[in-house]
Every structure is written in structure tokens, then in C-alpha cells.
C-alpha atoms as a PDB file:
ATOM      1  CA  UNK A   1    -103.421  -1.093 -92.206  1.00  0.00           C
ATOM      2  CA  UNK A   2    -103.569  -1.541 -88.490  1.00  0.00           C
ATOM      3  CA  UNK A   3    -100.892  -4.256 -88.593  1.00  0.00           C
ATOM      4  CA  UNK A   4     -98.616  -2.500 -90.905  1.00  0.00           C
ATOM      5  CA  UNK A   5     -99.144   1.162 -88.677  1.00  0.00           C
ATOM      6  CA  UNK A   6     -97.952  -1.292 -85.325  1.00  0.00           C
ATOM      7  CA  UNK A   7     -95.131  -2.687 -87.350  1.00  0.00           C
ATOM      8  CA  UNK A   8     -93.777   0.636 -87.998  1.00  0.00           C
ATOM      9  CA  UNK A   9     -94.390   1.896 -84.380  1.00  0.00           C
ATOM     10  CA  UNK A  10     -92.315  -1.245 -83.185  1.00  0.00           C
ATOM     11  CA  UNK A  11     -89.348  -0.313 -85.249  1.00  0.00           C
ATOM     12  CA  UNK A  12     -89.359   3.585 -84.564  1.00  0.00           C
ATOM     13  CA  UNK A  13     -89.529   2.818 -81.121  1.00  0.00           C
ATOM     14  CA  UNK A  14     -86.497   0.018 -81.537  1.00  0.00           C
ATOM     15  CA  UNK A  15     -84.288   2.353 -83.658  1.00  0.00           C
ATOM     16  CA  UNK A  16     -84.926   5.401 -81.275  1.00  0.00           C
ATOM     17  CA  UNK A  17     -83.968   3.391 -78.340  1.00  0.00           C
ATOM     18  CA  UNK A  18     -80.772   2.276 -80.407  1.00  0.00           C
ATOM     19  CA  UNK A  19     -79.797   5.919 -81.097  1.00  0.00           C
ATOM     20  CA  UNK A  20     -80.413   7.095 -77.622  1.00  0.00           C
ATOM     21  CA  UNK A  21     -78.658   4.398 -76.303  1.00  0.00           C
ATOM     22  CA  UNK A  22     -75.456   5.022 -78.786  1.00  0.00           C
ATOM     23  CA  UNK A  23     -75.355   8.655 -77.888  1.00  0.00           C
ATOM     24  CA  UNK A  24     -75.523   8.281 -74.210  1.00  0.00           C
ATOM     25  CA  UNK A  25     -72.550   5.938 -74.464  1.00  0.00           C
ATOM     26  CA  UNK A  26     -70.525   7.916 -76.768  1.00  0.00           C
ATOM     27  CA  UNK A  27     -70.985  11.041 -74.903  1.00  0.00           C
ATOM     28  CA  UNK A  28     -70.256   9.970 -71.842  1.00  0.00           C
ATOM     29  CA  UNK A  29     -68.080   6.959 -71.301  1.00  0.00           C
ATOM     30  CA  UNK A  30     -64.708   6.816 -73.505  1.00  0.00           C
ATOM     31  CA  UNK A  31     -62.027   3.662 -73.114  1.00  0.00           C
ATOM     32  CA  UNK A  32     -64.163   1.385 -71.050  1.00  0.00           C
ATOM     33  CA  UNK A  33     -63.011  -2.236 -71.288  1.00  0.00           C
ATOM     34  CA  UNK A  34     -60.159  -2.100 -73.223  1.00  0.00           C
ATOM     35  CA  UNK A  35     -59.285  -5.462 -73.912  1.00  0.00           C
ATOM     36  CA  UNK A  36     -62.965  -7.261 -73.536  1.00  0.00           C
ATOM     37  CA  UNK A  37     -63.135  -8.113 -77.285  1.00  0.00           C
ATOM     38  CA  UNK A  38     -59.509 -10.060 -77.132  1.00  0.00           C
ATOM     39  CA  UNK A  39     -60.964 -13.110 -74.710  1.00  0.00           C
ATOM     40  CA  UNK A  40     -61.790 -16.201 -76.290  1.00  0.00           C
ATOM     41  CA  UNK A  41     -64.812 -16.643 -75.173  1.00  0.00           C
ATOM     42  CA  UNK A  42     -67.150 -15.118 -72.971  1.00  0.00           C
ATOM     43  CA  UNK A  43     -70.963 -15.508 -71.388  1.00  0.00           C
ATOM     44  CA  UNK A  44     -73.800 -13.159 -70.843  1.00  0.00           C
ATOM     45  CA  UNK A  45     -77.259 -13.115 -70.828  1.00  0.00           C
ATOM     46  CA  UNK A  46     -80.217 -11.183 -72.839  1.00  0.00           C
ATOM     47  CA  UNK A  47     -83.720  -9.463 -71.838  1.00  0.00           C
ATOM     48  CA  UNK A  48     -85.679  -8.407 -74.656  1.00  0.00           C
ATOM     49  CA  UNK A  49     -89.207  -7.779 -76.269  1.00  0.00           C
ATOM     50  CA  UNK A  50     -90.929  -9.336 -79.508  1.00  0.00           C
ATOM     51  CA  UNK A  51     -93.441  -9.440 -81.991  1.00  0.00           C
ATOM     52  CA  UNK A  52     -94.446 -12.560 -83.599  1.00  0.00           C
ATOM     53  CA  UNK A  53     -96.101 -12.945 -86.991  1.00  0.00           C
ATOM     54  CA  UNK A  54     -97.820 -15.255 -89.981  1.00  0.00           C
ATOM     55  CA  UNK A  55     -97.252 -15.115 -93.288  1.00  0.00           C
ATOM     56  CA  UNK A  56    -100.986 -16.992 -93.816  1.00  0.00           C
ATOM     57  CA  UNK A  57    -102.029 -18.700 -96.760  1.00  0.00           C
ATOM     58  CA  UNK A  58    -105.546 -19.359 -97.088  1.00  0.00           C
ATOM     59  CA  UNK A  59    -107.693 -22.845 -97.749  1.00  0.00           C
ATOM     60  CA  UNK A  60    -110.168 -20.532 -99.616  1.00  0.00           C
ATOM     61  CA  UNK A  61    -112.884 -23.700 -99.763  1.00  0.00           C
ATOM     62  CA  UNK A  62    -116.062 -23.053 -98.777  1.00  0.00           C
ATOM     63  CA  UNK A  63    -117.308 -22.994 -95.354  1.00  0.00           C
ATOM     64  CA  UNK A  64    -121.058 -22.924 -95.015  1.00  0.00           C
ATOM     65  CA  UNK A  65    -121.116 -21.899 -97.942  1.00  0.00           C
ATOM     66  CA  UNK A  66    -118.461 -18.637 -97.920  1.00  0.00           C
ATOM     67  CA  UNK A  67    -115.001 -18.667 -98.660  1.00  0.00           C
ATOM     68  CA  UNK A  68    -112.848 -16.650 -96.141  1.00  0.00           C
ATOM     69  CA  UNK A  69    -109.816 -14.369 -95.943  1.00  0.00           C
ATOM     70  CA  UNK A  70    -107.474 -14.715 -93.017  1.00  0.00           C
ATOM     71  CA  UNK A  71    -104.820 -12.264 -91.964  1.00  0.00           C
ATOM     72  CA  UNK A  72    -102.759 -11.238 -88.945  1.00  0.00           C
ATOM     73  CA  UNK A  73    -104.658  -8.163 -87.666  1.00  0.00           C
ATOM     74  CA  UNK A  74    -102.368  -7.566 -84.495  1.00  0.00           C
ATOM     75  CA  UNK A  75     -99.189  -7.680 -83.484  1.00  0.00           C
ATOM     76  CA  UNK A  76     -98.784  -8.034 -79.420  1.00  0.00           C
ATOM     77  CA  UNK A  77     -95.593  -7.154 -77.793  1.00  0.00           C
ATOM     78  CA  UNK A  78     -93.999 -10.037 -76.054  1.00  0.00           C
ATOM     79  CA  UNK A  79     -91.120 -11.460 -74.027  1.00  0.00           C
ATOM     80  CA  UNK A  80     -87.906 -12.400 -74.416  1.00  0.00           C
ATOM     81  CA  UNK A  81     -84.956 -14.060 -72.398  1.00  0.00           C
ATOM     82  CA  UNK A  82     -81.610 -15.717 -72.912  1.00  0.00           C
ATOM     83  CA  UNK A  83     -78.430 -16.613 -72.239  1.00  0.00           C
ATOM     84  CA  UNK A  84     -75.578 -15.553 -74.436  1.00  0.00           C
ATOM     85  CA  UNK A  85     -71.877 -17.333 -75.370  1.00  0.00           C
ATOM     86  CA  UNK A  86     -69.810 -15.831 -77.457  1.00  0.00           C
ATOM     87  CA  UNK A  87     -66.768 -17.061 -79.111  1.00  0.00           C
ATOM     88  CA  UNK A  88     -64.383 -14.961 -80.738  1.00  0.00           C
ATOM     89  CA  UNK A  89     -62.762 -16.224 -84.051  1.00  0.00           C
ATOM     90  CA  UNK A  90     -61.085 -12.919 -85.675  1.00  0.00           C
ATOM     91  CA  UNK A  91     -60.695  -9.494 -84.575  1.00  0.00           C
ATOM     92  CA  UNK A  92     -63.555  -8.687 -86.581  1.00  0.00           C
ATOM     93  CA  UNK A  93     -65.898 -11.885 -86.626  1.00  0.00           C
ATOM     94  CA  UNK A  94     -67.585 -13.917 -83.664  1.00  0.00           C
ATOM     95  CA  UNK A  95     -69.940 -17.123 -83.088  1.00  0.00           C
ATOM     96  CA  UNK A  96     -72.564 -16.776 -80.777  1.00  0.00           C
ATOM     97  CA  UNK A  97     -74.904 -19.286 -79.215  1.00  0.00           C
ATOM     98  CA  UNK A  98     -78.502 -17.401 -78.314  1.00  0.00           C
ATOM     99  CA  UNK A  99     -80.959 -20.247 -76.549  1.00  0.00           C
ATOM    100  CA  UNK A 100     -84.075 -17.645 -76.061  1.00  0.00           C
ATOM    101  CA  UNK A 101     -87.428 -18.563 -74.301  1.00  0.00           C
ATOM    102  CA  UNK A 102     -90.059 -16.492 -76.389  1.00  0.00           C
ATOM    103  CA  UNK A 103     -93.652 -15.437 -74.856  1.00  0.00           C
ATOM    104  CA  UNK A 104     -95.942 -14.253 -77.073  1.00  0.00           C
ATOM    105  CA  UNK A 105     -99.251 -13.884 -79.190  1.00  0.00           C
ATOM    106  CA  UNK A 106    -100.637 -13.361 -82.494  1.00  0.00           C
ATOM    107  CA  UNK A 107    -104.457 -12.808 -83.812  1.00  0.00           C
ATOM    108  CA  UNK A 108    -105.843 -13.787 -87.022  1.00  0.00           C
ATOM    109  CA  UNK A 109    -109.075 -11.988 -88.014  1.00  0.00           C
ATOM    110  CA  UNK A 110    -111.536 -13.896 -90.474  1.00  0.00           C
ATOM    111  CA  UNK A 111    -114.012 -12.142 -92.695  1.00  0.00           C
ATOM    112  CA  UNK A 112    -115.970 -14.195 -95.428  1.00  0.00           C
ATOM    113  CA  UNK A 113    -115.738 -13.280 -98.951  1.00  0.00           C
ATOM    114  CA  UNK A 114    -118.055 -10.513 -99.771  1.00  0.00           C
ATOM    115  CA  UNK A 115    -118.997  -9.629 -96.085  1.00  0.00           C
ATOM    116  CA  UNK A 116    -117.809  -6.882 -93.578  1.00  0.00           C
ATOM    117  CA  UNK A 117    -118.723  -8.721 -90.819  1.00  0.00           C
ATOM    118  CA  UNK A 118    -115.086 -10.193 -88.854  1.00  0.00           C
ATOM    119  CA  UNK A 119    -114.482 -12.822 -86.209  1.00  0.00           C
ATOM    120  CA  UNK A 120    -110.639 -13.352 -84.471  1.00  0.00           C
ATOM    121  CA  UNK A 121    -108.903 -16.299 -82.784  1.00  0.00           C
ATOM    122  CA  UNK A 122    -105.681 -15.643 -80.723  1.00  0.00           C
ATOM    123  CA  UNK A 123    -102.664 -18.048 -80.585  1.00  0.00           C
ATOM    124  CA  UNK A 124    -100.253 -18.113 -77.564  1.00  0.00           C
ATOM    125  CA  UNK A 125     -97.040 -19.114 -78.207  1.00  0.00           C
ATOM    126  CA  UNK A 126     -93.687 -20.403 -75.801  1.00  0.00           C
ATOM    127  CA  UNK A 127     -90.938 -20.951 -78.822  1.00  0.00           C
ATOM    128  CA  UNK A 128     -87.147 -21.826 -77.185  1.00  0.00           C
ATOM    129  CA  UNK A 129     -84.955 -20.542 -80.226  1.00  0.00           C
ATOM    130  CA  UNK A 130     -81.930 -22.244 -80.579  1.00  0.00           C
ATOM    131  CA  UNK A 131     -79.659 -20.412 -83.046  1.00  0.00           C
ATOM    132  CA  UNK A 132     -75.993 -20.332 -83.549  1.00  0.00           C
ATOM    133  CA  UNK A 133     -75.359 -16.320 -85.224  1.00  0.00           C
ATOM    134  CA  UNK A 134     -71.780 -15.354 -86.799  1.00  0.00           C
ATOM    135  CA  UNK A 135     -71.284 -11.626 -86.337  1.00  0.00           C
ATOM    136  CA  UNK A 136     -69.430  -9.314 -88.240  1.00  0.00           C
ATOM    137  CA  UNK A 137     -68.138  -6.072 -85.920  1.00  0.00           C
ATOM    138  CA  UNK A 138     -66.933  -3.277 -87.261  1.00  0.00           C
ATOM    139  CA  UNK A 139     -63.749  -1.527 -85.777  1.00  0.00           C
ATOM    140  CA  UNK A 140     -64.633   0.027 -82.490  1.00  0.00           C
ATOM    141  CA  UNK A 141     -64.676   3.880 -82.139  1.00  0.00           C
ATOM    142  CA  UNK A 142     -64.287   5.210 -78.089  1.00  0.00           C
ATOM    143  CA  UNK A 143     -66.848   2.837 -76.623  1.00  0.00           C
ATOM    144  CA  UNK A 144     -68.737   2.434 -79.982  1.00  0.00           C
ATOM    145  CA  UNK A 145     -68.905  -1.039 -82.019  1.00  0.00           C
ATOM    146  CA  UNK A 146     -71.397  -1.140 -84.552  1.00  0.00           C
ATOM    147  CA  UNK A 147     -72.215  -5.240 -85.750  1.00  0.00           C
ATOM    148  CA  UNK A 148     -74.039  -7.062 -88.240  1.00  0.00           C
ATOM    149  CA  UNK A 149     -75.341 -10.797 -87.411  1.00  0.00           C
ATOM    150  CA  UNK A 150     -76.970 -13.493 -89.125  1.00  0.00           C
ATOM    151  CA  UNK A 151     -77.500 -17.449 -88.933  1.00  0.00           C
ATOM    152  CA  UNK A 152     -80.085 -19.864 -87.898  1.00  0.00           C
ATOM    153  CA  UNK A 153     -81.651 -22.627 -85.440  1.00  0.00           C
ATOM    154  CA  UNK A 154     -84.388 -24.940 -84.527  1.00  0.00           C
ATOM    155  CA  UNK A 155     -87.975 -23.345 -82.243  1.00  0.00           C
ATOM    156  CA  UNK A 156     -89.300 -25.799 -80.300  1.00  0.00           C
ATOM    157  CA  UNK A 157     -92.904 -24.243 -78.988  1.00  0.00           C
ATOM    158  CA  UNK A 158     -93.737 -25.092 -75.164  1.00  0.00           C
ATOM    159  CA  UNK A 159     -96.603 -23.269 -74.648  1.00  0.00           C
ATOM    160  CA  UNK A 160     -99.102 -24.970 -77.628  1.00  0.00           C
ATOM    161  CA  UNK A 161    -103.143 -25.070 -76.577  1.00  0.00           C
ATOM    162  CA  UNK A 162    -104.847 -28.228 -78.039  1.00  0.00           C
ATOM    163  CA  UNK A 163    -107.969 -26.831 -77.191  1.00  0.00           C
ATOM    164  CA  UNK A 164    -107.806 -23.566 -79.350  1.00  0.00           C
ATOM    165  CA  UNK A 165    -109.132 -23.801 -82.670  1.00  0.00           C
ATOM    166  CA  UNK A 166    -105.377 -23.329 -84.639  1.00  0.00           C
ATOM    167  CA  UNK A 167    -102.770 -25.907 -83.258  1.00  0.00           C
ATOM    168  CA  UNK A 168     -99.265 -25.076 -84.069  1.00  0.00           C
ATOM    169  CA  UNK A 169     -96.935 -27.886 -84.874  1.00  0.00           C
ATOM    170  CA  UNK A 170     -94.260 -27.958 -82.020  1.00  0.00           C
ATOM    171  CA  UNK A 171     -90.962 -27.903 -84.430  1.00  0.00           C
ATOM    172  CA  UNK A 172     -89.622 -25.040 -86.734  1.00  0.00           C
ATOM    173  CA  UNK A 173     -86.324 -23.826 -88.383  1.00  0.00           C
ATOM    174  CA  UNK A 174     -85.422 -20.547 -89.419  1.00  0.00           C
ATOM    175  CA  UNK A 175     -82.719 -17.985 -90.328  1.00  0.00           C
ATOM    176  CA  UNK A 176     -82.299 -14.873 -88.719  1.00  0.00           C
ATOM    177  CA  UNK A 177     -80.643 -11.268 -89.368  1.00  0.00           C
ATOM    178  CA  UNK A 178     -80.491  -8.291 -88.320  1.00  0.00           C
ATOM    179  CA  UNK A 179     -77.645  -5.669 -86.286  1.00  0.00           C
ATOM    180  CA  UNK A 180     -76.693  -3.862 -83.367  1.00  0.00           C
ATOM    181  CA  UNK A 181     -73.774  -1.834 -81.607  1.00  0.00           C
ATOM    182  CA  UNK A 182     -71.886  -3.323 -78.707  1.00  0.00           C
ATOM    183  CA  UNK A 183     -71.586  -0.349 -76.111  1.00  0.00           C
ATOM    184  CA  UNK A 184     -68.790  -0.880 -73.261  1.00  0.00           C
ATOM    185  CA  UNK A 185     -69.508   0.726 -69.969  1.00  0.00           C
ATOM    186  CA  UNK A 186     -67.161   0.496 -66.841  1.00  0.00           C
ATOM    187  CA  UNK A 187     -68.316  -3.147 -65.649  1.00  0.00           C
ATOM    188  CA  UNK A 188     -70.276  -4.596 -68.859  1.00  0.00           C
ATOM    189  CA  UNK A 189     -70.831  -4.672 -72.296  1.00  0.00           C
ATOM    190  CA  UNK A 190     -73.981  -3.834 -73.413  1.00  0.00           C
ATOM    191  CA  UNK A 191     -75.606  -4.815 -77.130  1.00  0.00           C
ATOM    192  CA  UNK A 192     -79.149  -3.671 -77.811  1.00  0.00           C
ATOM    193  CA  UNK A 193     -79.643  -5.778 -81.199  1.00  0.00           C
ATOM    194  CA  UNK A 194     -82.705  -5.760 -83.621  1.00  0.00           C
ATOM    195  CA  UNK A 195     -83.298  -8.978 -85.551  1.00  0.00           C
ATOM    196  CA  UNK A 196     -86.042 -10.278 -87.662  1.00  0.00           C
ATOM    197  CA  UNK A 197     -86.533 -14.233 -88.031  1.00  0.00           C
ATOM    198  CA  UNK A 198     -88.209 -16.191 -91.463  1.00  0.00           C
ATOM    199  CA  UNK A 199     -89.612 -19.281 -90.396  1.00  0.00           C
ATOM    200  CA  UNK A 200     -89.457 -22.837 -93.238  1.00  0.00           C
ATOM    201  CA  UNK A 201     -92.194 -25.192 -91.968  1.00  0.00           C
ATOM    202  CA  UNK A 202     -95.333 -25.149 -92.256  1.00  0.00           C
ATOM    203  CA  UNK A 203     -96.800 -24.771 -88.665  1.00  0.00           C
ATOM    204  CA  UNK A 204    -100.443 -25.453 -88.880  1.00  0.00           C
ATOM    205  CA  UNK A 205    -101.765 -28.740 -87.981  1.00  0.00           C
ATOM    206  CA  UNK A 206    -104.900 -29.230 -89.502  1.00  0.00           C
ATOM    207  CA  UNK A 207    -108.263 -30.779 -88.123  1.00  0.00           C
ATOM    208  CA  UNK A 208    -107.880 -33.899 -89.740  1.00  0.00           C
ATOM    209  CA  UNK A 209    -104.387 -34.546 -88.153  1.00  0.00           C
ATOM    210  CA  UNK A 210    -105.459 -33.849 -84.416  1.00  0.00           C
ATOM    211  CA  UNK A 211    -107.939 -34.476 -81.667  1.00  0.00           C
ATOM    212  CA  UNK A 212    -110.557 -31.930 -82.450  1.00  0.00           C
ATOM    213  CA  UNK A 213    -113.625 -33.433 -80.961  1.00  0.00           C
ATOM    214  CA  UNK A 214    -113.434 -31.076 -77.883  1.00  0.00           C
ATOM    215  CA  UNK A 215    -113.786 -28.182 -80.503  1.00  0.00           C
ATOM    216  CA  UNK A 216    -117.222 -26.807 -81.520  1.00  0.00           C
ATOM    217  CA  UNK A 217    -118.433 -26.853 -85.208  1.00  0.00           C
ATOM    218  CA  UNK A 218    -118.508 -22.835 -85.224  1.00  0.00           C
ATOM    219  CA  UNK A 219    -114.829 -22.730 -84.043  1.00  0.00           C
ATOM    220  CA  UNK A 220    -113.548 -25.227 -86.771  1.00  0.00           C
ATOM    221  CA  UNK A 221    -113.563 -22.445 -89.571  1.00  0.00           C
ATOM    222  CA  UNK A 222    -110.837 -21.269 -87.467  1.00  0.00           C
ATOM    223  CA  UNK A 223    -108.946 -23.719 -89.054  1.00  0.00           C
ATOM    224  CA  UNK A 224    -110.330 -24.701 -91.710  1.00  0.00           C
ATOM    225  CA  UNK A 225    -110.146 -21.433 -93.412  1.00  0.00           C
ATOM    226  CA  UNK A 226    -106.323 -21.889 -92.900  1.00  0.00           C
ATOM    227  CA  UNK A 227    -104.277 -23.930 -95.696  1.00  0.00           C
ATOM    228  CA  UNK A 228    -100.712 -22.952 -94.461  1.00  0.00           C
ATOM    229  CA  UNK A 229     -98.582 -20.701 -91.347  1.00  0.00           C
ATOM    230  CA  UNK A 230     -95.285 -19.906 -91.802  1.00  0.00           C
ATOM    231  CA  UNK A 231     -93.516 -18.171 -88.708  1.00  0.00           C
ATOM    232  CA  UNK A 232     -91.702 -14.514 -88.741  1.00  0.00           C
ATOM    233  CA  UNK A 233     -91.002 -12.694 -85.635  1.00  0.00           C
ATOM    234  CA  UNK A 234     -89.018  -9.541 -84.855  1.00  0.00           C
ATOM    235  CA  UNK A 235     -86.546  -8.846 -81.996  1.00  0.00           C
ATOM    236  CA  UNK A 236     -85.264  -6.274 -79.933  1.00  0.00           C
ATOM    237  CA  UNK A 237     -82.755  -7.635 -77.161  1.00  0.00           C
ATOM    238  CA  UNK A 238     -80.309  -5.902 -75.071  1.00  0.00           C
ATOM    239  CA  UNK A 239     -77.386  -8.417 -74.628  1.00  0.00           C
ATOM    240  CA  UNK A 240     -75.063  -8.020 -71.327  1.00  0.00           C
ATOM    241  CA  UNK A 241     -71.883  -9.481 -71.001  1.00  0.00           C
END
């Protein structure tokens, strides 16, 4: 409940900072950068926040003698950077290439079968994303562009502990969606864009496939409890160009 109530915080507060953002622009700046959207290709780069998430599938065997649920109890805001090229194909239809350094965190809670009782373990994460996105834009009103974007890339985490109990395998690939507005001010271009990334691989390494002597017995149901991580992760960036 906790994880779904910070989930829906996250996107009220993403959506509401869309709208604002919209308004203030249509309200108050009209014709800016006429003829932005006509070159070929331009660069830019992109500050933004994030919230990363498992979709956890648990081992369910028996560890001292319990079997135990796993879940992502909570969702901690992170970091995001990037550098933006764009490449325009149509009047209406774009390639971009995002490479985005990610900081972040996410907490798994444990809780054996039958018993109230909970324990947690936090994993740090440093994913570079490295997507390639085709957007769709829709025809420009005053200083107004509404967009849709989708596509995919490679994650290559930096930032993996070997001494936690959960090791993350360094190498993922994924497909992301999600839209935004382009907003043209006097001097810039400015995109705040929501996006929400599905993960393929299977990210967790399990005790058997690492050095793990260095972790204590109590800490290996950290693991142990897990029998498969798949990534997700939701984005809010503001893109200038």
C-alpha cells in the first residue's frame, strides 16, 4: 500500500508540473523559435528525477525453515542526467539518442510466511541507459507541441556493491514509453517528458554464481529468498535544446 500511495504521489506531482509548465508557456510566450523544428539535427542535454523498481519473483524454498515473501516496499527518488541528439526525419516524426547516467535506490522488505515480523535490504544502483526513441509530435499550437515517444536500449549498471547481500547483473535491455510537450521559449526549447521503462533480463545473480564468502549466513536469505528481478523505472526529465 505504501509503495502503490508513493507511486501515485510521483505521478501527480509529474503531471502537475507538466500542466503548470504548459500553461505558463502558453500564456505567456507566443511565436518563439519559429523555425527550430525544420533543422536536421540538433543537441541538448537533460536533468531529471527517477524512481526505480522490481517486478520480484520469489524462490519461496525454505530458509531455516520459513518460506518468505519479498516485495519492493519503497520507492526513493533519484537522479537523472543526459545528453540529448535529435534528428529530424518528417515534419511530424524524430529519432533521438538519450545516453542517461541514472542514480538511484530500491528496498525490498522480507517477511516469512505466516509472521509479521519484516527485515529490508537496500540496492544502489548507477544504470547508463542507452536508448535510441522515435517520437511522434503533434502539430504545434503558439509555443505548444504535445509528443509521444517510444523505443529501447541497453543499461549498463556502474555503481553494483559485491558486498550487499543482492548483486545485480551489470547488463539489461529494455523498451521505453511514455510523452511530453516541447515548449519554445525565446533562447531554448524546453521538453519536460514522463517515461516509464520494462526491463527483459533477469538481473539477480544468485549466491551460487558469485563470491559470497564475505557475506554473513543471516544476510544470505537476502538472496536466497529471491528467484528472479526484472527492472522497471519511471522518468521525469526536462530536455533543453
Amino acid at each position: 500500500m505504501k509503495k502503490i500511495k508513493m507511486k501515485n504521489s510521483f505521478l501527480k506531482i509529474s503531471v502537475f508540473s507538466l500542466l503548470i509548465i504548459g500553461c505558463f508557456a502558453k500564456t505567456n510566450a507566443q511565436g518563439n523559435l519559429p523555425y527550430v523544428d525544420d533543422k536536421i539535427i540538433r543537441f541538448g542535454f537533460a536533468l531529471g528525477m527517477n524512481t526505480m523498481d522490481f517486478r520480484v519473483t520469489e524462490s519461496l524454498i525454505e530458509i531455516d525453515g520459513k518460506a518468505h515473501n519479498a516485495k519492493v516496499s519503497q520507492l526513493k527518488p533519484g537522479f537523472s542526467v543526459g545528453v540529448t541528439t535529435d534528428l529530424r526525419l518528417h515534419d511530424y516524426w524524430n529519432l533521438r539518442f538519450v545516453p542517461m547516467l541514472h542514480f538511484g535506490e530500491r528496498q525490498i522488505t522480507y517477511r516469512a510466511v505466516g509472521e509479521t515480523e519484516t527485515s529490508t535490504t537496500s540496492i544502489a544502483s548507477i544504470p547508463i541507459t542507452i536508448p535510441i526513441y522515435l517520437k511522434y509530435s503533434a502539430l504545434r499550437v503558439g509555443n505548444f507541441r504535445p509528443y509521444l515517444i517510444g523505443g529501447g536500449g541497453a543499461l549498463i549498471d556502474v555503481g553494483r556493491d559485491f558486498e550487499k547481500p543482492v548483486l545485480l547483473n551489470p547488463i539489461d535491455y529494455f523498451v521505453e514509453f511514455g510523452m511530453g510537450f516541447d515548449i519554445y521559449f525565446s533562447f531554448f526549447k524546453l521538453s519536460p517528458e514522463l517515461k516509464f521503462a520494462l526491463g527483459f533480463n533477469d538481473m539477480l545473480i544468485p549466491l551460487d554464481d558469485r563470491n559470497s564468502g564475505f557475506i554473513s549466513e543471516s544476510d544470505k536469505k537476502y538472496s536466497n529468498a529471491l528467484s528472479k528481478l526484472t527492472s522497471r523505472m519511471l522518468t521525469l526529465t526536462f530536455n533543453f535544446e
